[in-house]
Protein backbone atom coordinates (compact mmCIF):
# COMPACT_ATOMS: atom_id res chain seq x y z
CA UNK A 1 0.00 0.00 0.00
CA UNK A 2 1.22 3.65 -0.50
CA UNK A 3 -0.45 6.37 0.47
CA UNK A 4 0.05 10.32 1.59
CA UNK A 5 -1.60 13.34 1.26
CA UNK A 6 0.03 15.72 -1.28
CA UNK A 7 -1.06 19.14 0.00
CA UNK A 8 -1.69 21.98 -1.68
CA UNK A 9 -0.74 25.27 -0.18
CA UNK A 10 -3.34 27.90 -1.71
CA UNK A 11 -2.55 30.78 0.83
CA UNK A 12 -1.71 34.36 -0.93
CA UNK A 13 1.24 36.26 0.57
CA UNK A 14 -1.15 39.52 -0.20
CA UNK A 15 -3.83 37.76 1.64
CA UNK A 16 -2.20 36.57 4.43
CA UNK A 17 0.46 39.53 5.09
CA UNK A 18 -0.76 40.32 8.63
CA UNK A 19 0.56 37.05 9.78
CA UNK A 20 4.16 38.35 9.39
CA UNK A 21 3.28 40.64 11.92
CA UNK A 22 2.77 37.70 14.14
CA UNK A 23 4.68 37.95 18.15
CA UNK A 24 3.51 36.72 21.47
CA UNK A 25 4.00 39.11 24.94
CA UNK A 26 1.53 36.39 26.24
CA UNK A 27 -0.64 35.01 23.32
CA UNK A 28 0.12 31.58 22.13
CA UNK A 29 0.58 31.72 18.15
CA UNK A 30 1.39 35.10 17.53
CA UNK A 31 -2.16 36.74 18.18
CA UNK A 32 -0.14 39.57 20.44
CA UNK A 33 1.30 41.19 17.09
CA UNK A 34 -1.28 40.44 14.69
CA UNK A 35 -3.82 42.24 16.81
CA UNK A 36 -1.91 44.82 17.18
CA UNK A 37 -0.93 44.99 13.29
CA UNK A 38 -4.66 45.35 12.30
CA UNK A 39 -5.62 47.98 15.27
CA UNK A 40 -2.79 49.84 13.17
CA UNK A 41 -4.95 49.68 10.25
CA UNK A 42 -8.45 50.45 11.46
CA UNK A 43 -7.93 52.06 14.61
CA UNK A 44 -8.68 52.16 18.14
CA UNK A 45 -11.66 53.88 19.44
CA UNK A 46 -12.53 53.00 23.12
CA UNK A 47 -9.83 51.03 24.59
CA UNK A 48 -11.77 47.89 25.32
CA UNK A 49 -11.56 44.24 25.24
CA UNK A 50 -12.91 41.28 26.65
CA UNK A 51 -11.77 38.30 27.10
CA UNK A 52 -13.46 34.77 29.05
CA UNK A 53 -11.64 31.81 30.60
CA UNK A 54 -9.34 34.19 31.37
CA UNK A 55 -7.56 32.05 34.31
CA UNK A 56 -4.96 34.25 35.38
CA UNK A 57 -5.72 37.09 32.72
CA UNK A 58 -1.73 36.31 31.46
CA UNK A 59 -1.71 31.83 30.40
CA UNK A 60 -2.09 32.92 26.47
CA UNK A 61 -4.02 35.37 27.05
CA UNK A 62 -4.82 37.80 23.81
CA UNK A 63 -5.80 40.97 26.18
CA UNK A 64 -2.97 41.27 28.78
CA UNK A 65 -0.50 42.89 26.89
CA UNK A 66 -3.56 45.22 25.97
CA UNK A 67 -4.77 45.75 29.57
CA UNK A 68 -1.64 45.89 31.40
CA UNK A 69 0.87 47.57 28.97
CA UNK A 70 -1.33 49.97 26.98
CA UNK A 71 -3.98 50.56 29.07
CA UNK A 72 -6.92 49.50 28.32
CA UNK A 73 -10.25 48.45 30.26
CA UNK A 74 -11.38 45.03 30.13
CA UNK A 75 -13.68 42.67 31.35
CA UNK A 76 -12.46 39.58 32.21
CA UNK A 77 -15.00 36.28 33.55
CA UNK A 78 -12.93 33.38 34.95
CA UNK A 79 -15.66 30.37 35.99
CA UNK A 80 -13.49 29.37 38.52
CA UNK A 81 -14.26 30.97 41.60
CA UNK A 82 -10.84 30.80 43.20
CA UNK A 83 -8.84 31.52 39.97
CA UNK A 84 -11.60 34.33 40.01
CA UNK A 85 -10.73 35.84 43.19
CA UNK A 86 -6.91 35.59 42.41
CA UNK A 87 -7.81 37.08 38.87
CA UNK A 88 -9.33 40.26 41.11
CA UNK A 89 -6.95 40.68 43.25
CA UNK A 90 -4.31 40.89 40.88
CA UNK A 91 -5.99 43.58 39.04
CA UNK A 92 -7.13 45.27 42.68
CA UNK A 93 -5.30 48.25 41.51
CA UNK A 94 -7.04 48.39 38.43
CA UNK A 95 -10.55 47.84 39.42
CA UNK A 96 -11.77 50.97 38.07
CA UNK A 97 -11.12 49.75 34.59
CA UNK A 98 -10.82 45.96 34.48
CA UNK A 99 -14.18 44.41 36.11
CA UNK A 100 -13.72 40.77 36.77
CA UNK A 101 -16.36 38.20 36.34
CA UNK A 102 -17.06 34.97 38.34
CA UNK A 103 -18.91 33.71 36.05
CA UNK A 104 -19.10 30.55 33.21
CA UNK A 105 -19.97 32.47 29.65
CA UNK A 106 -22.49 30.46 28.07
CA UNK A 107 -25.43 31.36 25.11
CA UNK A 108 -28.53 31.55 27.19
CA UNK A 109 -29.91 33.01 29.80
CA UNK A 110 -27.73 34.75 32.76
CA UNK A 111 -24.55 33.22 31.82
CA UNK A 112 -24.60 34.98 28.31
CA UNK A 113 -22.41 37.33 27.09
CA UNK A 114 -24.64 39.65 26.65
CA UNK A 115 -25.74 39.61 30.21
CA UNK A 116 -22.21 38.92 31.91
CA UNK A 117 -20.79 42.43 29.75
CA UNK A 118 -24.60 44.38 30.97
CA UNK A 119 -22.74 44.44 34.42
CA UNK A 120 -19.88 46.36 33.36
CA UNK A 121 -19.44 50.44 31.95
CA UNK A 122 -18.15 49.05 28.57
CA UNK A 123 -19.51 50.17 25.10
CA UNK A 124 -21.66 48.25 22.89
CA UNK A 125 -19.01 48.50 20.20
CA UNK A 126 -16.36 48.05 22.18
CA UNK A 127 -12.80 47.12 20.34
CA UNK A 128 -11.53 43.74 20.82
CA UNK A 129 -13.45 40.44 21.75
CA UNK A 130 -11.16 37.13 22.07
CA UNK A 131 -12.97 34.07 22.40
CA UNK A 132 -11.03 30.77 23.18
CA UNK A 133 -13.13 28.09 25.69
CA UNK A 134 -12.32 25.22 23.89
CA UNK A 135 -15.51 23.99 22.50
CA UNK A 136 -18.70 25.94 22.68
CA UNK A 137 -16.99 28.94 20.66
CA UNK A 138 -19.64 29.20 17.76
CA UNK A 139 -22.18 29.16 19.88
CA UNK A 140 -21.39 31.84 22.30
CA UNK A 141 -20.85 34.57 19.72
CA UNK A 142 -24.08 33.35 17.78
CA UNK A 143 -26.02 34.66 20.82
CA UNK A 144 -24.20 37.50 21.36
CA UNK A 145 -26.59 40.46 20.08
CA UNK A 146 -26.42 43.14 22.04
CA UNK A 147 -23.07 44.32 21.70
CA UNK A 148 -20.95 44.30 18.74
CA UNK A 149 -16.97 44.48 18.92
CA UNK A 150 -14.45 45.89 15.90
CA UNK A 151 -12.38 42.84 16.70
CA UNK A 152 -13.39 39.32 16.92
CA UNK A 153 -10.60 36.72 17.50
CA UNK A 154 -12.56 33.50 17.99
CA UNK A 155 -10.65 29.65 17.97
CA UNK A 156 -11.30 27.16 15.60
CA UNK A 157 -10.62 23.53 15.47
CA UNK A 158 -7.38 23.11 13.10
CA UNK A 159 -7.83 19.31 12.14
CA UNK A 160 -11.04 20.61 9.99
CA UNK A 161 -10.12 21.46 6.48
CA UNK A 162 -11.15 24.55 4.84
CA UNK A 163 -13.98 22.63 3.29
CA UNK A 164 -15.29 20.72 6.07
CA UNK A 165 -18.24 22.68 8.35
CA UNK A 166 -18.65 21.88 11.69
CA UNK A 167 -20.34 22.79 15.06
CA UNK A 168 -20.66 20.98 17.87
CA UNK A 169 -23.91 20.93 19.63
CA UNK A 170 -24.13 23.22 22.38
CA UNK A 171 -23.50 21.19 25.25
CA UNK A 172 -21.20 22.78 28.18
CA UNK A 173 -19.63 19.05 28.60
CA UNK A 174 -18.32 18.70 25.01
CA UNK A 175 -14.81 20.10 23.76
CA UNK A 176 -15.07 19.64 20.14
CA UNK A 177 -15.20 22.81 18.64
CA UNK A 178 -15.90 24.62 15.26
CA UNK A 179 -14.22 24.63 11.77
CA UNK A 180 -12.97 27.54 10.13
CA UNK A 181 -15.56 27.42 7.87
CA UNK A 182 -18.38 27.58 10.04
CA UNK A 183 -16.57 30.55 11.89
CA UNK A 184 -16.46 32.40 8.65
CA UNK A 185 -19.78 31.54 8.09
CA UNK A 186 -21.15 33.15 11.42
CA UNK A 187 -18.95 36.06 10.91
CA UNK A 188 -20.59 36.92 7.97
CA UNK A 189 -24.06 36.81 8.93
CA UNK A 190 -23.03 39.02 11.50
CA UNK A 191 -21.11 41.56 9.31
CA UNK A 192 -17.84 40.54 9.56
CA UNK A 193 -14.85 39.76 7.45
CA UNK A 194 -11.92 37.38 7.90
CA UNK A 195 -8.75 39.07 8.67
CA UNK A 196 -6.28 36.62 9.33
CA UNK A 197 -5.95 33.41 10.81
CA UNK A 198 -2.89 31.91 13.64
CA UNK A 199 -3.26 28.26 13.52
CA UNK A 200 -6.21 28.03 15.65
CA UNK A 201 -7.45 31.80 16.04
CA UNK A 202 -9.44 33.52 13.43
CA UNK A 203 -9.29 37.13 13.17
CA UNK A 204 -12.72 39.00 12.20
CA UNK A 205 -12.84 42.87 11.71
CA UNK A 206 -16.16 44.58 11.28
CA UNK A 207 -16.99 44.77 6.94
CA UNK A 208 -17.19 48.40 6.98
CA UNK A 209 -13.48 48.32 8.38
CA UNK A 210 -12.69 45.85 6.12
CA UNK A 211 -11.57 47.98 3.36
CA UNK A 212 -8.48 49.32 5.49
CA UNK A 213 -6.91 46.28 5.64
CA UNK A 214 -6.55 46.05 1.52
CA UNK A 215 -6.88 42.16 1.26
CA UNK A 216 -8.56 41.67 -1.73
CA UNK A 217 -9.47 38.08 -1.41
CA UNK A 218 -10.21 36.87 1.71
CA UNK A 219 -11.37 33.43 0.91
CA UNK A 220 -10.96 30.65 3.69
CA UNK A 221 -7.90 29.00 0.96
CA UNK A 222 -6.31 32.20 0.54
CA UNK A 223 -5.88 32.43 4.56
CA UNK A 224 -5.47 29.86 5.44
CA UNK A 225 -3.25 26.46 4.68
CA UNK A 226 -5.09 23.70 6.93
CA UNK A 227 -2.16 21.81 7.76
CA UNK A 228 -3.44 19.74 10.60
CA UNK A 229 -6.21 17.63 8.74
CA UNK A 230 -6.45 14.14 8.30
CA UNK A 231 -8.51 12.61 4.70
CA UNK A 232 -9.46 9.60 4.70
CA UNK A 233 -10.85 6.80 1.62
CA UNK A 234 -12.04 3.30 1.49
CA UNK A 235 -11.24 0.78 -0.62
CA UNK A 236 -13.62 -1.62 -2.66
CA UNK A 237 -13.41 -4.47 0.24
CA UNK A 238 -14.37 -1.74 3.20
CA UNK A 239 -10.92 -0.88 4.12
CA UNK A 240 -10.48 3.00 5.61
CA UNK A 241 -7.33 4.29 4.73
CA UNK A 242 -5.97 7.89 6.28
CA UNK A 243 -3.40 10.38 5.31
CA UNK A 244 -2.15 13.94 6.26
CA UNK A 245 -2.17 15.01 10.23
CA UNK A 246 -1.74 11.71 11.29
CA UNK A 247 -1.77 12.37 15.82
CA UNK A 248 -4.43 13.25 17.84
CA UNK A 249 -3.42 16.76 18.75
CA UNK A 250 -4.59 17.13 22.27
CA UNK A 251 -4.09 12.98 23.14
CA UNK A 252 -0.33 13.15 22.09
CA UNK A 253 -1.36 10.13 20.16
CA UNK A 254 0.14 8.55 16.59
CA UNK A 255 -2.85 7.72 14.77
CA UNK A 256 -2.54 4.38 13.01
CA UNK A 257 -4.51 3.34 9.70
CA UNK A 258 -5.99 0.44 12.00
CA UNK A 259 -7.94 2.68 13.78
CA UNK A 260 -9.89 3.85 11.30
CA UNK A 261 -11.31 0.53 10.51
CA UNK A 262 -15.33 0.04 10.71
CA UNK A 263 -15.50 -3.55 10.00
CA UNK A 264 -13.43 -6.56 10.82
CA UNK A 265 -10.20 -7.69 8.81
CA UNK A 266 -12.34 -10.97 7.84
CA UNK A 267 -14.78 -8.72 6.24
CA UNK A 268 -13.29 -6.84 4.42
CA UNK A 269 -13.82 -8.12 1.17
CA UNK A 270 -15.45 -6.81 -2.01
CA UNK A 271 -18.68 -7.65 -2.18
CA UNK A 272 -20.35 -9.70 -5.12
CA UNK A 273 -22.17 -7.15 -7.25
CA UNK A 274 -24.67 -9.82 -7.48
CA UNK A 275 -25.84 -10.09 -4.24
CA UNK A 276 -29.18 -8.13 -2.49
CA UNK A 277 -28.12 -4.97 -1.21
CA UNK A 278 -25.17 -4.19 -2.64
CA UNK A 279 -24.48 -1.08 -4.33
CA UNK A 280 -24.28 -0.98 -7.65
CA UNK A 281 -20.72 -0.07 -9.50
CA UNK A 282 -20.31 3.19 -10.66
């Protein structure tokens, strides 16, 4: 057998330019200087971000070097009520600006974003949101409606191609994620426009700010190279066979073409186009 995946990198240097302005101060894949590479472009206007999970407000956060070295106000919810109280006190002498949240952001009810940022002084078009919990991403800014930031940096699951659209259901237990796709997808509806993409953070900038950023095409292959997939076939006889990204990212797992397989070895045989059921050859 012989198999691989021969990739084809469709990215535009034009398109994807702000990525060379990619640095971290505390950000994980270069969101620090990105962020601030596209602010250059469009502007600031209020000084505000927000940013949920937080933590400790500095683990890879996208807001800290905002909030602590330039300034700004923030709102910050941490669900963990003791990594919440440390999150206060270490911005005690800052409380005038940064308001801290105990509180898990979901899409409904009081635990929306919506209601969580109705507790703080902070515009409705405030300037950056960064969204990163791991799972219900999609579905937290789908139900946010009342406010509506320049800047939306939301995660993405990287092992979905560009193609591929997926959401998992809304379920606070699951950690599955969205696709790029279905990101870009929601940010349109919402009037947004696709930025530029670190290898799991989409960048969104409002589409009347668009324009300032002078990326001409903006299409999901032009941004972005999606490196970490896996494809898979099957043969004639029911055999799976996989190629590309080839680990399960967050397991530290190899992935082996065994474990694709649906049906037993002794199965796997090519069925007689004669018999009932089977489908016919095309």
């Amino acid at each position: 057998m012989k198999i691989e995946l021969r990739r084809v990198n469709r990215t535009k240097p034009e398109s994807t330019y702000i990525r060379s302005f990619a640095s971290n101060v505390t950000s994980q894949f270069g969101e620090d200087g990105m962020i601030a590479k596209i602010f250059d472009l469009i502007g600031v206007k209020n000084r505000w971000c927000v940013e949920f999970g937080a933590w400790d407000g500095k683990y890879l956060s996208n807001t800290w070097d905002l909030i602590n070295n330039k300034g700004w106000s923030a709102v910050l919810a941490e669900g963990d009520r003791e990594r919440a109280t440390r999150l206060a006190e270490t911005h005690r002498d800052s409380s005038s600006r940064v308001f801290v949240e105990n509180a898990y952001v979901s899409w409904e009810g009081e635990s929306s974003l919506d209601a969580i940022l109705s507790h703080a002084p902070i515009p409705t078009d405030f300037d950056l949101l960064s969204i990163d919990i791991d799972g219900n991403d999609w579905h937290v800014w789908n139900a946010l409606t009342q406010y509506r930031p320049r800047i939306v940096v939301g995660e993405f699951n990287p092992t979905a191609s560009n193609q591929l659209y997926f959401v998992q259901d809304a379920d606070a237990s699951l950690n599955q994620g969205a696709s790029l796709l279905a990101m870009v997808d929601l940010a349109k509806s919402k009037g947004y426009e696709l930025a530029a993409c670190s290898l799991t953070n989409a960048m969104f900038v409002l589409a009347a700010d668009f324009p300032r950023l002078a990326i001409a095409d903006n299409t999901i292959d032009a941004m972005h190279e999606d490196i970490l997939c896996t494809e898979i076939c099957h043969g004639y006889d029911g055999t799976m066979f996989a190629a590309g990204h080839m680990f399960l990212n967050w397991h530290g797992l190899p992935l082996h073409q065994e474990d694709f397989q649906v049906i037993p070895k002794a199965l796997r045989k090519y069925p007689d186009p004669g018999d009932r059921g089977a489908a016919p050859a095309t």
